[in-house]
PDB file of N, CA and C in Angstrom:
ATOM      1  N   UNK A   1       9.750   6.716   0.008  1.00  0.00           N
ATOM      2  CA  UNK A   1       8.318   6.538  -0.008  1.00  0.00           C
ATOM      3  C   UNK A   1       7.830   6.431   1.435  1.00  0.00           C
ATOM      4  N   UNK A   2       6.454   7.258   1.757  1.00  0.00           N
ATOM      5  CA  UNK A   2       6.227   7.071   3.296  1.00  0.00           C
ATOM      6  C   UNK A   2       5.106   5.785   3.141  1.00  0.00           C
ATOM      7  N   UNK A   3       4.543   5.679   4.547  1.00  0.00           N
ATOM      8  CA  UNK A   3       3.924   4.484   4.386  1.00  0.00           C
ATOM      9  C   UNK A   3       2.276   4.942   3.585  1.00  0.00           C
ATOM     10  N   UNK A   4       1.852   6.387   3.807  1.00  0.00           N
ATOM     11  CA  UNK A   4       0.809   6.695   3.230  1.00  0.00           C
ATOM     12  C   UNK A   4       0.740   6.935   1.591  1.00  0.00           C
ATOM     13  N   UNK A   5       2.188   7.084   1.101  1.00  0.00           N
ATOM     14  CA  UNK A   5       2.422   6.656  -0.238  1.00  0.00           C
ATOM     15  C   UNK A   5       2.203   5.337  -0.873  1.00  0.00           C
ATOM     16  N   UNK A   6       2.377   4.346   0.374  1.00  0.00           N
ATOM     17  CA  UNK A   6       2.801   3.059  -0.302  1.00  0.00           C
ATOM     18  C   UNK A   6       1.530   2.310  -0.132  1.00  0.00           C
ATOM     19  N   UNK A   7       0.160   3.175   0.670  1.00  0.00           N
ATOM     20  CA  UNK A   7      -0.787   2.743   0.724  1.00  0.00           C
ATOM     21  C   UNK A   7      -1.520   3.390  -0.741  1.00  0.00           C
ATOM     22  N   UNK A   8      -1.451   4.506  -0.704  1.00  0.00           N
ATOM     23  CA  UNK A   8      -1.944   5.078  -2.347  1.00  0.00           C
ATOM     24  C   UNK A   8      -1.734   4.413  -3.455  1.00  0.00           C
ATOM     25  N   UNK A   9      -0.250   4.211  -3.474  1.00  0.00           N
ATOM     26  CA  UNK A   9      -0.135   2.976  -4.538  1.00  0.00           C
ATOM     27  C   UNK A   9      -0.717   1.939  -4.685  1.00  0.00           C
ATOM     28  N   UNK A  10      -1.466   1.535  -3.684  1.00  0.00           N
ATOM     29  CA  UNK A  10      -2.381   0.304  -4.256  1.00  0.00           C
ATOM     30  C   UNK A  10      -3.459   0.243  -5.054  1.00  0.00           C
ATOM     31  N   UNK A  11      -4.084   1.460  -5.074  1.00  0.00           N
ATOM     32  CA  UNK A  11      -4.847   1.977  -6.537  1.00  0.00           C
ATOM     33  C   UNK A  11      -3.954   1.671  -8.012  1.00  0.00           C
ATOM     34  N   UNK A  12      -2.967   1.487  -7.693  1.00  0.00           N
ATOM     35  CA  UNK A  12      -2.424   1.125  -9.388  1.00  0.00           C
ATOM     36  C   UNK A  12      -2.696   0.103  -9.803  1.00  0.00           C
ATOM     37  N   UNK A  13      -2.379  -0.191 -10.955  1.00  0.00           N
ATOM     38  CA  UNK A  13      -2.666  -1.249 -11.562  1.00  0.00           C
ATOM     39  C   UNK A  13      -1.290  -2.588 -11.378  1.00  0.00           C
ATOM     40  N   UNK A  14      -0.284  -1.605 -11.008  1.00  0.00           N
ATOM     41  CA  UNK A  14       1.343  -2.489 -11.405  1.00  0.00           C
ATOM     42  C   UNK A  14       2.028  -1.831 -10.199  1.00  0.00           C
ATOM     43  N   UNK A  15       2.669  -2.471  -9.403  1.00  0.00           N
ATOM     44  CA  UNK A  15       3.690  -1.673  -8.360  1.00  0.00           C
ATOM     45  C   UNK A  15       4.819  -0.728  -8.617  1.00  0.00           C
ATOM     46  N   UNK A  16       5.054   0.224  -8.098  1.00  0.00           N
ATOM     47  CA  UNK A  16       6.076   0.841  -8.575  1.00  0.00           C
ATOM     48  C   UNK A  16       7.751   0.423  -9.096  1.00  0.00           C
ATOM     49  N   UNK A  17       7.663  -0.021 -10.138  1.00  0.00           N
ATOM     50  CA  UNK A  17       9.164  -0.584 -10.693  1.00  0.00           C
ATOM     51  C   UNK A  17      10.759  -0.708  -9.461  1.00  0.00           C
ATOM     52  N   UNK A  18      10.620   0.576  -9.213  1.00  0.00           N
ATOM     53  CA  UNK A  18      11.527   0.849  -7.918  1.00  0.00           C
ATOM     54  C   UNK A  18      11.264   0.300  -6.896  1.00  0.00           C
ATOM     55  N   UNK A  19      10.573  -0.309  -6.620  1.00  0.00           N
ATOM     56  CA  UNK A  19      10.696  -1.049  -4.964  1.00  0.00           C
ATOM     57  C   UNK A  19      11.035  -2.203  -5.137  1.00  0.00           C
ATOM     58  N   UNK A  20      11.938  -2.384  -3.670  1.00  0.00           N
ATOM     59  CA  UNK A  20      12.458  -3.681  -3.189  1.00  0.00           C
ATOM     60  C   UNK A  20      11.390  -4.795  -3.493  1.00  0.00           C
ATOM     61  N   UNK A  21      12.275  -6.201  -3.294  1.00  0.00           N
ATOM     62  CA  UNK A  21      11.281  -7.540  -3.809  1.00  0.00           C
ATOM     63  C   UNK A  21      10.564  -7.305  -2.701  1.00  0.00           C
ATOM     64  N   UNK A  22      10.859  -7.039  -1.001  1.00  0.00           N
ATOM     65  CA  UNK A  22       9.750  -7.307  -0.104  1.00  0.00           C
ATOM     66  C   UNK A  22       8.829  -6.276  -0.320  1.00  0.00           C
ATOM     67  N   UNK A  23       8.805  -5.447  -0.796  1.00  0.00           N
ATOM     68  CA  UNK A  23       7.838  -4.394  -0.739  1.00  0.00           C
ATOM     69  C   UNK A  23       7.136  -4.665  -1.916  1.00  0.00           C
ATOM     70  N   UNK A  24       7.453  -5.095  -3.313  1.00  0.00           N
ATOM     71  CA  UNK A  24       6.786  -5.396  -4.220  1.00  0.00           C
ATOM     72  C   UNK A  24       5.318  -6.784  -3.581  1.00  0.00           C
ATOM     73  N   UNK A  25       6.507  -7.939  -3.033  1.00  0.00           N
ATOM     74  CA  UNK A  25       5.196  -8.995  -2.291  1.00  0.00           C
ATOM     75  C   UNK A  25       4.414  -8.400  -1.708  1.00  0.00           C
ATOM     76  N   UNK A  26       4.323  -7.436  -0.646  1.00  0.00           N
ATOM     77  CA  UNK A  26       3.760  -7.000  -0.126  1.00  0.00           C
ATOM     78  C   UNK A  26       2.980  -6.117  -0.765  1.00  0.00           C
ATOM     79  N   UNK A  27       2.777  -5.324  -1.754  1.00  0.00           N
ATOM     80  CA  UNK A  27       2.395  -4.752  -2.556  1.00  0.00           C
ATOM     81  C   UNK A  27       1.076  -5.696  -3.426  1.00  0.00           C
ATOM     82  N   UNK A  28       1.365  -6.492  -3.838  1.00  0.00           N
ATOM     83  CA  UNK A  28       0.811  -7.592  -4.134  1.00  0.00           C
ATOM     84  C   UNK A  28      -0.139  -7.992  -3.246  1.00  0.00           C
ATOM     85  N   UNK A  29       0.235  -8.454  -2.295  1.00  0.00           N
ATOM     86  CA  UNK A  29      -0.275  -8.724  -0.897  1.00  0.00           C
ATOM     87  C   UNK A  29      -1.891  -8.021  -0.815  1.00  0.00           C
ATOM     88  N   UNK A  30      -1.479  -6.401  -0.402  1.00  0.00           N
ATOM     89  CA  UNK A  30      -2.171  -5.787  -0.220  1.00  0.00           C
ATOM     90  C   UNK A  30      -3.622  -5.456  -1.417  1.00  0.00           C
ATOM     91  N   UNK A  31      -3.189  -5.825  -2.857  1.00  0.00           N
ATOM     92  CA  UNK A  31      -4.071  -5.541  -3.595  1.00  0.00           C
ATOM     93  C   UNK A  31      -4.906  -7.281  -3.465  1.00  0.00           C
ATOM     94  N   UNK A  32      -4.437  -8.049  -2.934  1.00  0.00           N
ATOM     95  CA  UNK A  32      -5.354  -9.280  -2.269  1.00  0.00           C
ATOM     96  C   UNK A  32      -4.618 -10.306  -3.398  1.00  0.00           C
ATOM     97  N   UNK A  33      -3.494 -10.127  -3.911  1.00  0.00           N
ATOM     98  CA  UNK A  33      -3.062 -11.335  -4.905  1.00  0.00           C
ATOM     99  C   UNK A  33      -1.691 -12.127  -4.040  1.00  0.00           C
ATOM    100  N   UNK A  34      -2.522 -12.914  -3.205  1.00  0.00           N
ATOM    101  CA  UNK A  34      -1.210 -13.535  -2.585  1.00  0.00           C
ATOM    102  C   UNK A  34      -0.249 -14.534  -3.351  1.00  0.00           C
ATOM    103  N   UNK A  35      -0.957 -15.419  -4.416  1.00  0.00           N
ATOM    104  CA  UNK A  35      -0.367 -16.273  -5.253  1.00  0.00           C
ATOM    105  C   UNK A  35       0.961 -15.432  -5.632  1.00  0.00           C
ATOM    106  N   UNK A  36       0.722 -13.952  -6.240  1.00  0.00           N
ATOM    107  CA  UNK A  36       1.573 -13.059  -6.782  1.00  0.00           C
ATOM    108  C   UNK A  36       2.721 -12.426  -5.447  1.00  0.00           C
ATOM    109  N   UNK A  37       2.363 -12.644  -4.356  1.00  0.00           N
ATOM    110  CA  UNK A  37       3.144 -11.970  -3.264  1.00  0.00           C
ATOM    111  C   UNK A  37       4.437 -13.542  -2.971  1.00  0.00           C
ATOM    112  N   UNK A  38       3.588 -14.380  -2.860  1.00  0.00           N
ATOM    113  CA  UNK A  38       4.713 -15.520  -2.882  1.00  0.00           C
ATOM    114  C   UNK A  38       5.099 -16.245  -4.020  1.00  0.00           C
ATOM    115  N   UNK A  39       5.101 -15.738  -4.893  1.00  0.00           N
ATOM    116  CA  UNK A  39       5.648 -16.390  -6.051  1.00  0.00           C
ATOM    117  C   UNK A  39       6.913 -15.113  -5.950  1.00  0.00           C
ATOM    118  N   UNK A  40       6.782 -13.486  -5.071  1.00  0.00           N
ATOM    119  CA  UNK A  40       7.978 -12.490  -5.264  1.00  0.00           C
ATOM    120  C   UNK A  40       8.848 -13.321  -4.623  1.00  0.00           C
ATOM    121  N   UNK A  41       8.663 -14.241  -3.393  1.00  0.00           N
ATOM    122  CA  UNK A  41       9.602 -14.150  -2.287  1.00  0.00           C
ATOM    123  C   UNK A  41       9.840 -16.058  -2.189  1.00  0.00           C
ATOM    124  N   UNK A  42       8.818 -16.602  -2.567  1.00  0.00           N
ATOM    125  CA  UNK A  42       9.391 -18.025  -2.197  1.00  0.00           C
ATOM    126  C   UNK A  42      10.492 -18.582  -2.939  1.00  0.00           C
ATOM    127  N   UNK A  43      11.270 -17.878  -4.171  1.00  0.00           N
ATOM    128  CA  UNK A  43      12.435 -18.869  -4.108  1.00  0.00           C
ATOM    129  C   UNK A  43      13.845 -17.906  -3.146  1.00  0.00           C
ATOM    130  N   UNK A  44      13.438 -17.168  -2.640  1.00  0.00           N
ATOM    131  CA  UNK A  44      14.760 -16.679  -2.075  1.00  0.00           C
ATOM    132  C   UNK A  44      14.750 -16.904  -0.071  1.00  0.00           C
ATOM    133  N   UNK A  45      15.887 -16.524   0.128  1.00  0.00           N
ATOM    134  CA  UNK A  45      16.155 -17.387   1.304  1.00  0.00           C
ATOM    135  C   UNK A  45      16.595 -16.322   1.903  1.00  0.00           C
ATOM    136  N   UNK A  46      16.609 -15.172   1.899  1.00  0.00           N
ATOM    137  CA  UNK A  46      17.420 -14.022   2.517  1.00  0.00           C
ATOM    138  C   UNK A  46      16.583 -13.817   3.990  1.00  0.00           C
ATOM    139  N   UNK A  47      16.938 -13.204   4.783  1.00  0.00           N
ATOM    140  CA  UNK A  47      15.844 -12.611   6.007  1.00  0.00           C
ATOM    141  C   UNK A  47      15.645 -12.230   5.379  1.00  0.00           C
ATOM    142  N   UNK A  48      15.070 -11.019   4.938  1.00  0.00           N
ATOM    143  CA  UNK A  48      13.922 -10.195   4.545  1.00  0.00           C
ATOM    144  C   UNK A  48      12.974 -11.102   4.102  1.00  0.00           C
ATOM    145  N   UNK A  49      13.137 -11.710   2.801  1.00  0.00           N
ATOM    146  CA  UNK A  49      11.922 -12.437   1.951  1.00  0.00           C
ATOM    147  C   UNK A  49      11.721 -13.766   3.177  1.00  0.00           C
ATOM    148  N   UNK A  50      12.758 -14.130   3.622  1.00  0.00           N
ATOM    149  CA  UNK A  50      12.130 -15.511   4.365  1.00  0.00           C
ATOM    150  C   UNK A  50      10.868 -15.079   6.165  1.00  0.00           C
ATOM    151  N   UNK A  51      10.840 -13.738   5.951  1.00  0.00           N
ATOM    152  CA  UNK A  51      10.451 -13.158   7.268  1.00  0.00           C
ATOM    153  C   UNK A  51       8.998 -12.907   6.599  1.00  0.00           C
ATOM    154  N   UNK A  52       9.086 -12.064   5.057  1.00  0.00           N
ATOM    155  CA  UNK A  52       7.687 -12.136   4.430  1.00  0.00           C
ATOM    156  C   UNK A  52       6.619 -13.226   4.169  1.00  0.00           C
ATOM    157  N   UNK A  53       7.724 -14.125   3.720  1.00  0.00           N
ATOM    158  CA  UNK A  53       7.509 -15.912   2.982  1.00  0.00           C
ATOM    159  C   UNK A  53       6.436 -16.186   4.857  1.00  0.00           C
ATOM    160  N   UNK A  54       7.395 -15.797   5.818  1.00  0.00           N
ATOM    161  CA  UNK A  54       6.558 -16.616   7.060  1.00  0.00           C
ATOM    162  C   UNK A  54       4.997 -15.786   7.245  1.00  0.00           C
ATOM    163  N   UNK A  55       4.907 -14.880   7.035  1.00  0.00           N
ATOM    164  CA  UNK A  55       3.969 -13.754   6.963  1.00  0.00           C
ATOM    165  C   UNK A  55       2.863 -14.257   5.866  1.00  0.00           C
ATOM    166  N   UNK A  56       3.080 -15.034   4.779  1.00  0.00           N
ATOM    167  CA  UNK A  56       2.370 -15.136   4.157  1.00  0.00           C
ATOM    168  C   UNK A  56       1.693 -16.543   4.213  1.00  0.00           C
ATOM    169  N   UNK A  57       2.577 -17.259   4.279  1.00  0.00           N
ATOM    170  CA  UNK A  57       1.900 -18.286   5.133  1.00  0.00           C
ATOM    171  C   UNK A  57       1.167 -18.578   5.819  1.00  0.00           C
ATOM    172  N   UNK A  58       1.319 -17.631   6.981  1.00  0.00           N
ATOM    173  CA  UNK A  58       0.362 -17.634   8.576  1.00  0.00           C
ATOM    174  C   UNK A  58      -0.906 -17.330   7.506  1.00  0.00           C
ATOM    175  N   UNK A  59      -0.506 -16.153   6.413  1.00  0.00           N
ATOM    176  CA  UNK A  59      -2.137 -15.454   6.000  1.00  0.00           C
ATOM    177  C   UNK A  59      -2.460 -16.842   5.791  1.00  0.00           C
ATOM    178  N   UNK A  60      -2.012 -17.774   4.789  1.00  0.00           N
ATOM    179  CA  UNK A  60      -2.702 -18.511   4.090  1.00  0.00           C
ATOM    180  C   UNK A  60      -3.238 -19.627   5.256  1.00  0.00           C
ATOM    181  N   UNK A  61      -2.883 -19.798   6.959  1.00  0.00           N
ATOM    182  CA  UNK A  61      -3.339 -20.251   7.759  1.00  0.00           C
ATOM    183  C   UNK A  61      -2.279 -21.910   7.827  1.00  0.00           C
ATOM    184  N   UNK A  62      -1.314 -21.832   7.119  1.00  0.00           N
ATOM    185  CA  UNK A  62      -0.446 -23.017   7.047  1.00  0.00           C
ATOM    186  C   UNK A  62       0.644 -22.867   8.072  1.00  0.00           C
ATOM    187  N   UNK A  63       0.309 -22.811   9.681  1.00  0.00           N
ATOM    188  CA  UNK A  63       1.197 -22.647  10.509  1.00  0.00           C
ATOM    189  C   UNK A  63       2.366 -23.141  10.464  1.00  0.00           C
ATOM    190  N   UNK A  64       2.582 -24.453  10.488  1.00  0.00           N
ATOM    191  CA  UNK A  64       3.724 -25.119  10.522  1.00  0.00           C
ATOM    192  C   UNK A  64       4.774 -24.374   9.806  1.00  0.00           C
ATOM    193  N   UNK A  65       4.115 -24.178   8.629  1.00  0.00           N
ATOM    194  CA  UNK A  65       5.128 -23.995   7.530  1.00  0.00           C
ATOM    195  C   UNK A  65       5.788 -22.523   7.828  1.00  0.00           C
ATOM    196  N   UNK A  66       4.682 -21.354   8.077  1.00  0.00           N
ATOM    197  CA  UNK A  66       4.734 -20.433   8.613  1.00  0.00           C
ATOM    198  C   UNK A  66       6.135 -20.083  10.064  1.00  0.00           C
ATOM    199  N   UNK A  67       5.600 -20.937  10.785  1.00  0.00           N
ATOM    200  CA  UNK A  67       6.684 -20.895  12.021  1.00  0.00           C
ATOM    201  C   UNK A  67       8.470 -21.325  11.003  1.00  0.00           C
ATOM    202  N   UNK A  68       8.104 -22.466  10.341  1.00  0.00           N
ATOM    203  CA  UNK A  68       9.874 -22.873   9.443  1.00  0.00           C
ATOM    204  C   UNK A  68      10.137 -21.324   8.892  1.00  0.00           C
ATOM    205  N   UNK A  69       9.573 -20.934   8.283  1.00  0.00           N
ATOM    206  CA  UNK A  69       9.756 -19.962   7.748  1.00  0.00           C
ATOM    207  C   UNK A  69       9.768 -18.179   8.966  1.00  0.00           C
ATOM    208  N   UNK A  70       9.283 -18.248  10.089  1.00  0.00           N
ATOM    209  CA  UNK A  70       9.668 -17.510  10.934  1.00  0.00           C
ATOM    210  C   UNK A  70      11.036 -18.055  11.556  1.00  0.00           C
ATOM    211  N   UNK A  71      11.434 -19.096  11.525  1.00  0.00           N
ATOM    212  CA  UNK A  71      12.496 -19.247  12.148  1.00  0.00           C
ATOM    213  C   UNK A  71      13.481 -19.174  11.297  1.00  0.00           C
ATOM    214  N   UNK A  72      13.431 -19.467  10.273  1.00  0.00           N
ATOM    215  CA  UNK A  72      14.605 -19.426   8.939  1.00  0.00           C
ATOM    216  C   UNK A  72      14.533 -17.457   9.175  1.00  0.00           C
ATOM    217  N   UNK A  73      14.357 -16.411   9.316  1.00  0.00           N
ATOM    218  CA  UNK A  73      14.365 -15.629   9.337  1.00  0.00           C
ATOM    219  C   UNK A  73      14.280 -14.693  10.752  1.00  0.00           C
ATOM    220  N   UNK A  74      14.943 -15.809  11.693  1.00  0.00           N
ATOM    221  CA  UNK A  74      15.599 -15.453  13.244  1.00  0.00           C
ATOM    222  C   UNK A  74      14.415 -14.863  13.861  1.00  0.00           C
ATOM    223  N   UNK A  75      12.915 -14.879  13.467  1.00  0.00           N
ATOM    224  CA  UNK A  75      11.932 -14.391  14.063  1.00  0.00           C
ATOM    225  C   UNK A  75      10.951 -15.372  14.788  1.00  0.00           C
ATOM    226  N   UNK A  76       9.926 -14.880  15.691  1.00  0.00           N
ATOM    227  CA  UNK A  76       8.300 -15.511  15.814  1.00  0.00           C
ATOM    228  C   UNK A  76       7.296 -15.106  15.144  1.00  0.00           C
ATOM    229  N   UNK A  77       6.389 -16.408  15.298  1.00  0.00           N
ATOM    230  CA  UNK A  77       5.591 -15.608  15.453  1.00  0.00           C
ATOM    231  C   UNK A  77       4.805 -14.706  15.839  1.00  0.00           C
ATOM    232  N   UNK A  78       4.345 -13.426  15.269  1.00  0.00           N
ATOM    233  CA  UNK A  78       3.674 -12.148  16.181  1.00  0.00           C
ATOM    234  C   UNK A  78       2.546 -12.745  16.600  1.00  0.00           C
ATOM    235  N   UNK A  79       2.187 -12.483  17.962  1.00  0.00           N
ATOM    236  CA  UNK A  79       0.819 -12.464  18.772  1.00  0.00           C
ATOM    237  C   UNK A  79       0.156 -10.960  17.948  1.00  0.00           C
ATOM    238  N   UNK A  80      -0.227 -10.724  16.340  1.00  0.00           N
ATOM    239  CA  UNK A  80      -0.966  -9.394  16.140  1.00  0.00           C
ATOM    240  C   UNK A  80      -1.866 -10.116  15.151  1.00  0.00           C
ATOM    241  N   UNK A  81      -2.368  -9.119  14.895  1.00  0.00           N
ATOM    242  CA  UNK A  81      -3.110  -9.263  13.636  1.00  0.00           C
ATOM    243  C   UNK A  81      -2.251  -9.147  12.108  1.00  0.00           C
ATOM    244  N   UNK A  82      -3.136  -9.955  11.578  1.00  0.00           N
ATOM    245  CA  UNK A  82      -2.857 -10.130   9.925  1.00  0.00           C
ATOM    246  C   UNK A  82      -2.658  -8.456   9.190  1.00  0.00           C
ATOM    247  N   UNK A  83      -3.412  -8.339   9.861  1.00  0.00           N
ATOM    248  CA  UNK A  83      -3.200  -6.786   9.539  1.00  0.00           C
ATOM    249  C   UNK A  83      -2.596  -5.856   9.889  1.00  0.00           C
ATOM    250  N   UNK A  84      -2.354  -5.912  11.328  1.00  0.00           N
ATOM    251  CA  UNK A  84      -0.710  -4.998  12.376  1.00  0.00           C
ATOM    252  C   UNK A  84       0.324  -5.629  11.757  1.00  0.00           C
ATOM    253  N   UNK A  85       0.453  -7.278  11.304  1.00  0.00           N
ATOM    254  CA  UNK A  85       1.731  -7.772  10.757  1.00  0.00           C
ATOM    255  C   UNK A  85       1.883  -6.913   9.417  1.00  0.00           C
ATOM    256  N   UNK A  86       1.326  -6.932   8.659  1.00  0.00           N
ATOM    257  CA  UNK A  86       1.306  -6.539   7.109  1.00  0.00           C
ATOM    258  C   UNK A  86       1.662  -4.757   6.902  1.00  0.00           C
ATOM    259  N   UNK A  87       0.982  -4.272   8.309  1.00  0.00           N
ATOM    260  CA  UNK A  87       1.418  -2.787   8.157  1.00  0.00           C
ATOM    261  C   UNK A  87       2.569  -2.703   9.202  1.00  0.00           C
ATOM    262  N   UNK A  88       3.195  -3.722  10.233  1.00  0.00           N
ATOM    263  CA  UNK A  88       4.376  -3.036  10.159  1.00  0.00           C
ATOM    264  C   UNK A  88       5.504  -3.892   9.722  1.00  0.00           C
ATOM    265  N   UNK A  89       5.436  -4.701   8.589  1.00  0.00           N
ATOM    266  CA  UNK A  89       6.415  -5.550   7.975  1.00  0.00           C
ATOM    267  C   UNK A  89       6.630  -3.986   6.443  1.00  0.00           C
ATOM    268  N   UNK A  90       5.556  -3.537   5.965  1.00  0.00           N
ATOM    269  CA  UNK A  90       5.581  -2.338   5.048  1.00  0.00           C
ATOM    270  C   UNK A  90       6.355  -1.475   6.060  1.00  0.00           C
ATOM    271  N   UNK A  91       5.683  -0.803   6.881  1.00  0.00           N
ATOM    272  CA  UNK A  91       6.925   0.081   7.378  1.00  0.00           C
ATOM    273  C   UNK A  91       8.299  -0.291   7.783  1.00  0.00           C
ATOM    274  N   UNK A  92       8.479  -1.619   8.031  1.00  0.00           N
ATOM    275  CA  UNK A  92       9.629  -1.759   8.790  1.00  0.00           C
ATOM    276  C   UNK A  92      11.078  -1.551   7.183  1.00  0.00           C
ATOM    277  N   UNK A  93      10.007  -2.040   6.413  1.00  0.00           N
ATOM    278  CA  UNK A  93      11.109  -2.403   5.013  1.00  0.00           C
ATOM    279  C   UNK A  93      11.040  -1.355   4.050  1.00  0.00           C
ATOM    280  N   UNK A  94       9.879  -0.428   4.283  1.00  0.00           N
ATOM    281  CA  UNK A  94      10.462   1.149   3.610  1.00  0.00           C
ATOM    282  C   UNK A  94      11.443   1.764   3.795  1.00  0.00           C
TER     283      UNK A  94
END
């Protein structure tokens, strides 16, 4: 899937069955249901989901928690936007 696919898909109603859990949150994400993006990723602990989990956080403006969760996933936080984060956390995990 390219990333202009995975933007089309957000016209659906349901994410595509086949995608990874981070791409499903994110999927979620993008159609504005964050409750539904961290309910994909907060019980797992892997980098990937714990790198999203920090991503979603920052959205929700809960830094602290945000940074635990960038660091549980060997990262920072990005100096970008909510929105440079979100499109290249989708590309990075396509």
């Amino acid at each position: 899937m390219t990333f202009a696919e995975f933007i089309d898909s957000l016209k659906l109603d349901e994410p595509n069955q086949d995608l990874p859990i981070s791409l499903r949150a994110l999927w979620y994400d993008g159609k504005g249901d964050w409750d539904q993006a961290h309910h994909e990723v907060d019980h797992l602990n892997d980098l990937t989901s714990s790198r999203i989990h920090a991503y979603l956080h920052r959205k929700e403006g809960d830094i602290w928690n945000a940074d635990y969760w960038y660091a549980k996933a060997k990262d920072i936080r990005p100096d970008i936007s909510l929105e440079e984060e979100w499109e290249m956390l989708v590309m990075r995990f396509l």
